[in-house]
N, C-alpha and C. Protein backbone atom coordinates (compact mmCIF):
# COMPACT_ATOMS: atom_id res chain seq x y z
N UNK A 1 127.20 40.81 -108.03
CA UNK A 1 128.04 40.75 -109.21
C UNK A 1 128.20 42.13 -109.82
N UNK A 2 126.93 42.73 -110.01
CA UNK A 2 127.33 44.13 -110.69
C UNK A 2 128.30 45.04 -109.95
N UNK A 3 128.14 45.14 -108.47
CA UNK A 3 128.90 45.75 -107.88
C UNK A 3 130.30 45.67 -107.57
N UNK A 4 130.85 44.37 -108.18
CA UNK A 4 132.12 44.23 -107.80
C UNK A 4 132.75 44.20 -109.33
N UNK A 5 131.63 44.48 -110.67
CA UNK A 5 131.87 45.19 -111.98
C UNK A 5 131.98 47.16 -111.96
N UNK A 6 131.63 46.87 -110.79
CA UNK A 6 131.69 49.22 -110.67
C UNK A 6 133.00 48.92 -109.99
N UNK A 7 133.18 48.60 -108.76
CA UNK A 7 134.57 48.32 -107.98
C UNK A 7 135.39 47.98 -108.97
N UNK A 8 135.31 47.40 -110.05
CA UNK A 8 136.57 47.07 -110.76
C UNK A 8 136.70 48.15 -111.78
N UNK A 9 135.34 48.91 -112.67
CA UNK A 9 135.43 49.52 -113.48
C UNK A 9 136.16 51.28 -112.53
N UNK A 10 135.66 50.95 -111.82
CA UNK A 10 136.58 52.02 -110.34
C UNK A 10 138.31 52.34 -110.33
N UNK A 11 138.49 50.73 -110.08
CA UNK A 11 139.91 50.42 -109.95
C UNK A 11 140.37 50.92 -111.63
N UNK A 12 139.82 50.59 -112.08
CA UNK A 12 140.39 50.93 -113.50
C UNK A 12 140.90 52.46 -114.03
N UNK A 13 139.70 52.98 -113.46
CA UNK A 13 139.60 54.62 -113.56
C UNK A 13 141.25 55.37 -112.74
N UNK A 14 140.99 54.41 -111.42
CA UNK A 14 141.93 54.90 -110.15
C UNK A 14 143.47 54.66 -110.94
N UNK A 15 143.33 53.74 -111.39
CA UNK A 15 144.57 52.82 -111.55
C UNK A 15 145.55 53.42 -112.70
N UNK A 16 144.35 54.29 -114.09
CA UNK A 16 145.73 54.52 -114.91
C UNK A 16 145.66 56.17 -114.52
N UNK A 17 144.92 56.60 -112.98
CA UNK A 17 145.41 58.05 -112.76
C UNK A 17 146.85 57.99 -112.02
N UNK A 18 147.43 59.01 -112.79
CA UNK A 18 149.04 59.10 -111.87
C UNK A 18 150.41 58.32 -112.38
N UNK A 19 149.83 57.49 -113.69
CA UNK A 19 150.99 56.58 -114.40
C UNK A 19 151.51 57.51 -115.29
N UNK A 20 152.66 57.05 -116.03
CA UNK A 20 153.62 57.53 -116.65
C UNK A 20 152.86 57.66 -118.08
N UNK A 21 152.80 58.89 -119.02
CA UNK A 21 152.04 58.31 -120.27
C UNK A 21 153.14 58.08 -121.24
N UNK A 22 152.56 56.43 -122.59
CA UNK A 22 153.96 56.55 -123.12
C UNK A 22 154.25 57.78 -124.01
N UNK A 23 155.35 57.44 -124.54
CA UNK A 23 155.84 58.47 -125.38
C UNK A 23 155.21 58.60 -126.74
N UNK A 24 154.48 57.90 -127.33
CA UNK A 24 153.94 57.72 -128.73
C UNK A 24 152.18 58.32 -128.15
N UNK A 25 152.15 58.75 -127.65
CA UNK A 25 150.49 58.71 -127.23
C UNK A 25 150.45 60.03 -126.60
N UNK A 26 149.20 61.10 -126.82
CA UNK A 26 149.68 62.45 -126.18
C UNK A 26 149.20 62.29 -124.72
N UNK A 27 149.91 63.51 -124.19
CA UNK A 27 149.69 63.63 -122.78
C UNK A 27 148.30 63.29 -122.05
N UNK A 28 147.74 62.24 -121.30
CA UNK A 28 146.00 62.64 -120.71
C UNK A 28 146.33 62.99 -119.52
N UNK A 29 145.33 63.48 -119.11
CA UNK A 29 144.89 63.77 -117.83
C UNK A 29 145.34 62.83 -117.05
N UNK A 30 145.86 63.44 -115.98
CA UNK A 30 146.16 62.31 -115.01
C UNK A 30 145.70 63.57 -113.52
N UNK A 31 145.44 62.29 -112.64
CA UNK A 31 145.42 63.02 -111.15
C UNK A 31 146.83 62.86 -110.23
N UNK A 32 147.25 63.73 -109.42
CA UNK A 32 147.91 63.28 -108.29
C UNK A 32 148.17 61.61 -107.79
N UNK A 33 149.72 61.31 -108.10
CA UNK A 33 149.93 59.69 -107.94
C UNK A 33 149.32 59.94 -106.13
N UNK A 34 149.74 60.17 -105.40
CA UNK A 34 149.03 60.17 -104.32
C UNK A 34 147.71 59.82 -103.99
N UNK A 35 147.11 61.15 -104.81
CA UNK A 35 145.15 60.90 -104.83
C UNK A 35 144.59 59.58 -105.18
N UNK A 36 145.28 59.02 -106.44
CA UNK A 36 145.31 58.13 -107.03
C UNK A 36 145.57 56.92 -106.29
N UNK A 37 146.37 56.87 -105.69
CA UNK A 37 146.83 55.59 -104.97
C UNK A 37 145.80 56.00 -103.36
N UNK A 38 145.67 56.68 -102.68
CA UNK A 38 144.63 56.63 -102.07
C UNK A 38 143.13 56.22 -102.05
N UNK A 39 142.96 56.47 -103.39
CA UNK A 39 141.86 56.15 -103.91
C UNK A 39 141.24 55.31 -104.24
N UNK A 40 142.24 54.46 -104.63
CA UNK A 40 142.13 52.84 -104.97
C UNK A 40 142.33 51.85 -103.97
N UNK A 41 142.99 52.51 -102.98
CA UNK A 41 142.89 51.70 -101.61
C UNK A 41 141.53 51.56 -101.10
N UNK A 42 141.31 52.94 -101.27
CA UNK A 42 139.57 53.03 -100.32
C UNK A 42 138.60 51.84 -101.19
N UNK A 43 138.88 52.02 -102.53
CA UNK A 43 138.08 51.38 -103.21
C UNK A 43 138.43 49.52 -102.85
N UNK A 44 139.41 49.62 -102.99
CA UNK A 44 140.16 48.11 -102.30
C UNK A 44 139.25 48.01 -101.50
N UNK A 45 139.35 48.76 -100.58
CA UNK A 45 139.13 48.41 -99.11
C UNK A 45 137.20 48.32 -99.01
N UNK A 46 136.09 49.29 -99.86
CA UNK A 46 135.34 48.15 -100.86
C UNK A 46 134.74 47.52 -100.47
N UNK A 47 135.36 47.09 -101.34
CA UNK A 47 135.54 45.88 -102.36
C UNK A 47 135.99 44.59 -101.20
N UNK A 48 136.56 44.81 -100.39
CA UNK A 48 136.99 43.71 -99.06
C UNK A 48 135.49 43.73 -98.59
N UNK A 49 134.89 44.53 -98.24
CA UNK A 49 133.63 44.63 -97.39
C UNK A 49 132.89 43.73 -97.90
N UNK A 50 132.52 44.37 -99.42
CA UNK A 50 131.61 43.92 -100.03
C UNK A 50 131.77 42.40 -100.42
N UNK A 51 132.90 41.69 -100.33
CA UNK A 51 133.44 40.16 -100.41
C UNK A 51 133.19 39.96 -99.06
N UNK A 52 133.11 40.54 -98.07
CA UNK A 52 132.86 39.72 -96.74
C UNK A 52 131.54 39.74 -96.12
N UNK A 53 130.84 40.62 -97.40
CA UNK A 53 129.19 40.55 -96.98
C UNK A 53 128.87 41.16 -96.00
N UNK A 54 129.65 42.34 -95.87
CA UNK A 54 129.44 43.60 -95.03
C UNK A 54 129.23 45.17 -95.62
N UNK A 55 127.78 44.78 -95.67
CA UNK A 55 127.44 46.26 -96.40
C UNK A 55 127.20 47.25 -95.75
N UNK A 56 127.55 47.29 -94.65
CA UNK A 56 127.59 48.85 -93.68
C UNK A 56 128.98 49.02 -93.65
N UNK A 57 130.13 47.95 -93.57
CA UNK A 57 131.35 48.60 -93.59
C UNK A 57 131.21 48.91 -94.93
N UNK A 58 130.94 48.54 -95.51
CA UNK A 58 131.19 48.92 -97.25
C UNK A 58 130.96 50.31 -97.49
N UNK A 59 129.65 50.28 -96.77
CA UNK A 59 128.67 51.83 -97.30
C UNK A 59 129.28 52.85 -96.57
N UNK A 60 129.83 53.12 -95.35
CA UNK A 60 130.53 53.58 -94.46
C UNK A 60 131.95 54.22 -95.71
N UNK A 61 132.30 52.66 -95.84
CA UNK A 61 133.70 53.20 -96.67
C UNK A 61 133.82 54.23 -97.91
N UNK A 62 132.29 53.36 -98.80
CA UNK A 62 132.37 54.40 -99.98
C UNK A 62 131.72 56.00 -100.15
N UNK A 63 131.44 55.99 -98.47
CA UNK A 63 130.45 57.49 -98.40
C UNK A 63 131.78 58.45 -97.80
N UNK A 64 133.05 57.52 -97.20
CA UNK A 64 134.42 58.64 -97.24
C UNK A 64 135.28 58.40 -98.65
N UNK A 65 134.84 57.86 -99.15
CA UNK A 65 135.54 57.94 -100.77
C UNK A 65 134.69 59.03 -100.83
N UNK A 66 133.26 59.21 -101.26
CA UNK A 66 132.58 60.02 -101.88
C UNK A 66 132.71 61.60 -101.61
N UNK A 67 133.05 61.52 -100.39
CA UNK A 67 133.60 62.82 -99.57
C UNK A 67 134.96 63.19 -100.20
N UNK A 68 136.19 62.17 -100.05
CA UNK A 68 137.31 62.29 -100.87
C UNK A 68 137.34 62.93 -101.96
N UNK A 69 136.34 62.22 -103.10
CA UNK A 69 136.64 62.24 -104.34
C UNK A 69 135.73 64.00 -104.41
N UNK A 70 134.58 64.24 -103.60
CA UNK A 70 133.94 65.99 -103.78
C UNK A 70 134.89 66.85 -103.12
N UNK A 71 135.96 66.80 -102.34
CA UNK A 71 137.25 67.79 -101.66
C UNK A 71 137.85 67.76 -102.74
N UNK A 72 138.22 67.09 -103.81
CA UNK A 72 139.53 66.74 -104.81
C UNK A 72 138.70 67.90 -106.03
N UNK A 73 137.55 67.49 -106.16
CA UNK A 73 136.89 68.20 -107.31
C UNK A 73 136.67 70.15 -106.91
N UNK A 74 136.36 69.78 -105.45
CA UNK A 74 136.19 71.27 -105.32
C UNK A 74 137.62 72.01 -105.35
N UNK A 75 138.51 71.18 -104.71
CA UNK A 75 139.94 72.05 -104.89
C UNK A 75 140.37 72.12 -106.00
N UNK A 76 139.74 71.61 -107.11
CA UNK A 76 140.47 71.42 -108.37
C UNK A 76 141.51 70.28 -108.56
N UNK A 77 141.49 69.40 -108.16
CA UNK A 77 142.58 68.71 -108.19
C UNK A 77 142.71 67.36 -108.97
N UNK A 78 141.30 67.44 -109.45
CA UNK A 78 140.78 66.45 -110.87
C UNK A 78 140.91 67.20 -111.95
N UNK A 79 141.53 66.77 -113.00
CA UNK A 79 141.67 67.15 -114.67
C UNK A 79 139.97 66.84 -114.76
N UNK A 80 139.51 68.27 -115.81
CA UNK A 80 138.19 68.14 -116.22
C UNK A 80 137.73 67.06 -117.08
N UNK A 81 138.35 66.31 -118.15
CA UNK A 81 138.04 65.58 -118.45
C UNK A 81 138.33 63.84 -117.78
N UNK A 82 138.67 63.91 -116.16
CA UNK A 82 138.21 62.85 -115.28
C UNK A 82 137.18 62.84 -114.51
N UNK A 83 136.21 64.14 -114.51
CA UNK A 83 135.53 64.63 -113.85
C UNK A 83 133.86 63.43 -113.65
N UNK A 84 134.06 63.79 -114.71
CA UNK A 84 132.29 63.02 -115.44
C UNK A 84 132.51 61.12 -114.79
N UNK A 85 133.51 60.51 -115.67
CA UNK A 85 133.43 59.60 -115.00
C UNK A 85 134.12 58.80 -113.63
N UNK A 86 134.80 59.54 -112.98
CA UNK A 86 134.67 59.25 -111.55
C UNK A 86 134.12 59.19 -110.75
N UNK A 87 133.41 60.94 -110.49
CA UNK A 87 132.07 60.94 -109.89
C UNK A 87 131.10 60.33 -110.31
N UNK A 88 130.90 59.75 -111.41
CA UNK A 88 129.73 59.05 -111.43
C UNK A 88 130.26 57.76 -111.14
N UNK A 89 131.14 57.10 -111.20
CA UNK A 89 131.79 55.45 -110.29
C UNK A 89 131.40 55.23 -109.09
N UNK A 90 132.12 56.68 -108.97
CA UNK A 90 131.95 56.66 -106.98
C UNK A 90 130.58 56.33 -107.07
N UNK A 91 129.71 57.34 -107.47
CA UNK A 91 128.26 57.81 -107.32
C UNK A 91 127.41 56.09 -107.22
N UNK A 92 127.55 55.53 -108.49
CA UNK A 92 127.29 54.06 -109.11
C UNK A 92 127.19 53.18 -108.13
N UNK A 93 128.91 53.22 -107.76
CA UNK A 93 129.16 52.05 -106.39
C UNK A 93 128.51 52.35 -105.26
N UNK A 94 127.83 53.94 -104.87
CA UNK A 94 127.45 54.01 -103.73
C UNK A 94 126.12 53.89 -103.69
N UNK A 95 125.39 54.09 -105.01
CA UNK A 95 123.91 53.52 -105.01
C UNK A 95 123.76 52.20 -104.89
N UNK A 96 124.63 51.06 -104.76
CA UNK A 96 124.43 49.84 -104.94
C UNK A 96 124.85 49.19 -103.97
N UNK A 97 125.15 49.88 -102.83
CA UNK A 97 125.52 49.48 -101.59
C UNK A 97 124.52 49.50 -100.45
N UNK A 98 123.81 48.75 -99.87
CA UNK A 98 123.15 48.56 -99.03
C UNK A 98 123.63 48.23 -97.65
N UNK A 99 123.64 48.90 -96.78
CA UNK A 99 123.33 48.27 -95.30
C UNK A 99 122.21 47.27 -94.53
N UNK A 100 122.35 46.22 -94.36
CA UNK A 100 121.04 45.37 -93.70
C UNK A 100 121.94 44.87 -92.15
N UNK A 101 121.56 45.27 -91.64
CA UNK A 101 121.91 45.14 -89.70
C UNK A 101 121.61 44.25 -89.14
N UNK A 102 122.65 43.35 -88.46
CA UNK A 102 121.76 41.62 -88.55
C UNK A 102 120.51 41.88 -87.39
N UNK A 103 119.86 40.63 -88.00
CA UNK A 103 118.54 40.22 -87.27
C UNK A 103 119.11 40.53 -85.42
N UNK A 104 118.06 41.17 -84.86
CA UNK A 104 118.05 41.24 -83.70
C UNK A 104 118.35 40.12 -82.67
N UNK A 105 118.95 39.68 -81.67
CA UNK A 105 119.23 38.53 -80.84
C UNK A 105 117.76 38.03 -80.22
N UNK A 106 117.59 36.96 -80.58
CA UNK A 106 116.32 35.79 -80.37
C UNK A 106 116.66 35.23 -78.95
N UNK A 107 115.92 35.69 -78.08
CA UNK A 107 116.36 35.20 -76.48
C UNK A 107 115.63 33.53 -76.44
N UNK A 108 115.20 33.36 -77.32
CA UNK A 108 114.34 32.09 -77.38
C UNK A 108 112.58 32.28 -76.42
N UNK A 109 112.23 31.42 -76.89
CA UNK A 109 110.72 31.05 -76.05
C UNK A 109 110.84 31.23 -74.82
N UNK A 110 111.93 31.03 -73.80
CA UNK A 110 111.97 30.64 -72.57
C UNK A 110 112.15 32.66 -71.66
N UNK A 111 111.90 33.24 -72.43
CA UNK A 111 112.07 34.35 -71.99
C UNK A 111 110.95 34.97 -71.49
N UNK A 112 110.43 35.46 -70.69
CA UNK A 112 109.36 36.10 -70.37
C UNK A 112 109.46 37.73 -70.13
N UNK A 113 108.45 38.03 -70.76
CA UNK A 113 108.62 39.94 -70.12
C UNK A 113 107.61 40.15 -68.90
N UNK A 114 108.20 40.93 -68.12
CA UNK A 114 107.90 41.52 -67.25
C UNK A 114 106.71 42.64 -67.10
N UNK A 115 105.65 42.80 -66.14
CA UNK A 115 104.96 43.96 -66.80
C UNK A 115 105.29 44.33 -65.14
N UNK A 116 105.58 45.75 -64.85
CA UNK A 116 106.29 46.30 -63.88
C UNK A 116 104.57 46.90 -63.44
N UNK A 117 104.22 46.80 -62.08
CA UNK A 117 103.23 47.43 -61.52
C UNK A 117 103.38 49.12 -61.28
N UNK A 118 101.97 49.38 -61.70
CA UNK A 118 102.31 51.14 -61.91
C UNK A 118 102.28 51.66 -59.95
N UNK A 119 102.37 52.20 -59.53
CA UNK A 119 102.70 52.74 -58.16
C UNK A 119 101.12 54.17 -58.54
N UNK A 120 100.12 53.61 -57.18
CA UNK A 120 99.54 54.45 -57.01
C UNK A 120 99.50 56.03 -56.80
């Protein structure tokens, strides 16, 4: 549950970077509609994992967001005051992502191992 409260508080962040601001309200920060809409895909895409109870695709996904979102910051391409809380979203969602690798294949009881004779 918490994690699909960072994925959304994510989407949120992603979502009003790159919109139009109105006219009664001063200019904010916005990122690249591009970056922006990239960004929220990855996070989409998540957020799919993490609903299908796949936390290695998940973790996989949000460790090339995390890469994404440190190229964008080093080129400058984040307004400083989006800085603080993105990277820490990304950061959030990616501490809370676990990989567990299913249980190994159970050949059953009927299996026997072999002990191979050593050669004099």
């Amino acid at each position: 549950m918490r994690r699909a409260v960072t994925v959304a508080s994510l989407a949120v962040v992603l979502g009003g970077c790159g919109s139009q601001a109105a006219a009664t309200k001063p200019a904010q920060p916005r990122l690249p509609r591009a970056l922006a809409q990239s960004w929220a895909q990855q996070a989409d895409a998540v957020a799919a994992s993490l609903a299908a109870d796949d936390g290695c695709t998940a973790q996989a996904r949000v460790a090339a967001l995390q890469q994404d979102v440190i190229a964008a910051v080093n080129a400058h391409r984040v307004p400083r005051r989006l800085l603080e809380p993105l990277s820490s979203g990304v950061n959030a969602l990616a501490a809370q992502i676990a990989c567990t690798p299913p249980a190994p294949f159970d050949r059953g009881k009927g299996h026997k191992k072999h002990k191979h004779a050593k050669d004099d």
